[in-house]
C-alpha atoms as a PDB file:
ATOM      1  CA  UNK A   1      49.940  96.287 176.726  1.00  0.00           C
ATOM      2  CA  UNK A   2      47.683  94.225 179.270  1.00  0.00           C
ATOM      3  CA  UNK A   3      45.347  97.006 179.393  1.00  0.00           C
ATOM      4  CA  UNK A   4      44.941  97.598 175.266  1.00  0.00           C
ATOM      5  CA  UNK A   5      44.001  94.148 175.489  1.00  0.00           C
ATOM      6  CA  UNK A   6      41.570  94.373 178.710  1.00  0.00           C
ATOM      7  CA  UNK A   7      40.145  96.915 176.463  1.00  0.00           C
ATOM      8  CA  UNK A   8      39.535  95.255 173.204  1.00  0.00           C
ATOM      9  CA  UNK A   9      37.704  92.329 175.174  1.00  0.00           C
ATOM     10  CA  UNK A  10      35.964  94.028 177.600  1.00  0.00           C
ATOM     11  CA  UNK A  11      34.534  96.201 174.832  1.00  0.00           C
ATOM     12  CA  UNK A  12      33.378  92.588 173.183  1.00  0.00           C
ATOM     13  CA  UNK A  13      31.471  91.598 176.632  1.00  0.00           C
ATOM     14  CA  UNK A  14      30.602  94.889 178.580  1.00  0.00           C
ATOM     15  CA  UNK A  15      28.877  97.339 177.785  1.00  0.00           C
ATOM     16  CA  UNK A  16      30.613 101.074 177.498  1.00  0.00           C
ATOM     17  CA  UNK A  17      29.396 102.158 180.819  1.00  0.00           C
ATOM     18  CA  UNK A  18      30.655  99.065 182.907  1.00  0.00           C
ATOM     19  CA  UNK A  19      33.473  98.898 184.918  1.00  0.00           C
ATOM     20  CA  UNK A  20      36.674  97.374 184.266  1.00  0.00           C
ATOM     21  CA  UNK A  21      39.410  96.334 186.397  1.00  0.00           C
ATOM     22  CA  UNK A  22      42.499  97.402 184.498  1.00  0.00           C
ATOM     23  CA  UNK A  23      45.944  96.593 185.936  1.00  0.00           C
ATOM     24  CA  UNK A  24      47.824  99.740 187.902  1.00  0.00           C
ATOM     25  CA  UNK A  25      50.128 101.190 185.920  1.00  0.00           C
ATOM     26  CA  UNK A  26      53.056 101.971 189.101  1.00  0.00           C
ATOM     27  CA  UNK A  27      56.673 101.480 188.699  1.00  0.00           C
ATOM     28  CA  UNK A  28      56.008  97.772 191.234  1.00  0.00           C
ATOM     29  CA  UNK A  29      56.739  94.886 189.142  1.00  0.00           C
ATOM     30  CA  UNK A  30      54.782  92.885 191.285  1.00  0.00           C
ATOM     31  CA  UNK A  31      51.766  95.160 192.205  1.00  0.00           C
ATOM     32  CA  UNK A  32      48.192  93.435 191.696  1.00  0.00           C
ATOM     33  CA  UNK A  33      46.255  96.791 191.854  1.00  0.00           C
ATOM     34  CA  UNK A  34      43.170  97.377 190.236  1.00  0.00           C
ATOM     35  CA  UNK A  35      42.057 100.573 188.776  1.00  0.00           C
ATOM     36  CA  UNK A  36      38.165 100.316 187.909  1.00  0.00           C
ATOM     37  CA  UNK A  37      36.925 102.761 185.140  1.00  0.00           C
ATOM     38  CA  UNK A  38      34.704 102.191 182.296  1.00  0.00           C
ATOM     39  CA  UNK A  39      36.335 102.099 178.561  1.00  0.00           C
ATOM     40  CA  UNK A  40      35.489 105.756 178.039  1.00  0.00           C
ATOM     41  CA  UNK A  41      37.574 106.552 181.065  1.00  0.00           C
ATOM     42  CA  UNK A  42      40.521 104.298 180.139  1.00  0.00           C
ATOM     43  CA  UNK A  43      40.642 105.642 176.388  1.00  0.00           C
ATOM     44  CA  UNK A  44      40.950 109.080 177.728  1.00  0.00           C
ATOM     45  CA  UNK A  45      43.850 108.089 179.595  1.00  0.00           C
ATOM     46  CA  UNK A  46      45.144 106.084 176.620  1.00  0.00           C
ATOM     47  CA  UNK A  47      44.512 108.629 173.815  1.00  0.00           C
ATOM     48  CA  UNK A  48      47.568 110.365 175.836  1.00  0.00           C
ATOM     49  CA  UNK A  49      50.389 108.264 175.111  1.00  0.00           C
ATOM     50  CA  UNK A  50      52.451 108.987 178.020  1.00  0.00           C
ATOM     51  CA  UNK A  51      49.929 108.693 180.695  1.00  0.00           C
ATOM     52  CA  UNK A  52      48.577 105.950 182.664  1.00  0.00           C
ATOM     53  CA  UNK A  53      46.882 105.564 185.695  1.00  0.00           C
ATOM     54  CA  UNK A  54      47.486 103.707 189.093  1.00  0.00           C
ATOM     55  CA  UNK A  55      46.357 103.680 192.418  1.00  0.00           C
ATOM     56  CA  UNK A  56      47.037 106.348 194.654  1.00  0.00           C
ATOM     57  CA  UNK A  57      49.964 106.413 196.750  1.00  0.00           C
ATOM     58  CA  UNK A  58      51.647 103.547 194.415  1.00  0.00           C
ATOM     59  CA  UNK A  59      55.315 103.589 193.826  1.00  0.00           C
ATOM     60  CA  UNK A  60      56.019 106.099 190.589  1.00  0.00           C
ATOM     61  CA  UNK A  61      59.349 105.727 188.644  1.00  0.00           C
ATOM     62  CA  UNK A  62      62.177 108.326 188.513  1.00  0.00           C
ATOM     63  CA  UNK A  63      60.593 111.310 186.491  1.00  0.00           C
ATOM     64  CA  UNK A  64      57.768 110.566 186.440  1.00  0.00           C
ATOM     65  CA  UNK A  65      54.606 113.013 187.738  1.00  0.00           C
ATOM     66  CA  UNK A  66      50.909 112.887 188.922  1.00  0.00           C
ATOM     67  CA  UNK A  67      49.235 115.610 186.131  1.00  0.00           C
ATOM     68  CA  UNK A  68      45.829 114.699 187.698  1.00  0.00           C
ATOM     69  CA  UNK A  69      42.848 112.225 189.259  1.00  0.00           C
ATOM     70  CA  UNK A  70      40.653 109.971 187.722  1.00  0.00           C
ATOM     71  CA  UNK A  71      37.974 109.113 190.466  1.00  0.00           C
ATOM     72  CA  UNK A  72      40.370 107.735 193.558  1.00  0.00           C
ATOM     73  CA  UNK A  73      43.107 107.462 190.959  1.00  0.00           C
ATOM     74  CA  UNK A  74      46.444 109.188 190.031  1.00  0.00           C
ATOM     75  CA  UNK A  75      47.357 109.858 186.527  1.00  0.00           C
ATOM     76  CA  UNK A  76      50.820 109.855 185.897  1.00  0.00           C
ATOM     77  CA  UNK A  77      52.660 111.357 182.999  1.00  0.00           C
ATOM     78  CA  UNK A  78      56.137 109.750 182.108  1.00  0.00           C
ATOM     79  CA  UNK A  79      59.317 111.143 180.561  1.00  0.00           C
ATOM     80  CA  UNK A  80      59.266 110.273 176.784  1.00  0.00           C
END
């Protein structure tokens, strides 16, 4: 939910190509991780509505499995 709305704003004050520092998306409550993509990047990972993406090496939950990279990131599919 953080991230939709990370989204919607930086698409008000960035342009497309720019950077963003959405949250990590690991299975640490407490994790302050930064995963820097540009929208484009982030909607691809968002048009898929069980994956998200964290840093690599980040704590996953119980069933839940890297189906790929996304620069230095992991993206993780989770059970539905």
């Amino acid at each position: 939910m953080g991230n939709e709305r990370l989204s919607d704003a930086a698409g008000e004050q960035f342009p497309d190509a720019a950077t963003v520092p959405f949250l990590c998306e690991c299975a640490d409550e407490f994790c302050d991780g930064r995963v820097r993509l540009n929208r484009t990047q982030w909607e691809s990972v968002a048009a898929e509505p069980n994956h998200y993406v964290m840093v690599a090496g980040h704590p996953r939950s119980e069933g839940e499995v890297v189906v790929g990279a996304l620069a230095e990131y992991e993206l993780v599919r989770k059970p539905t």
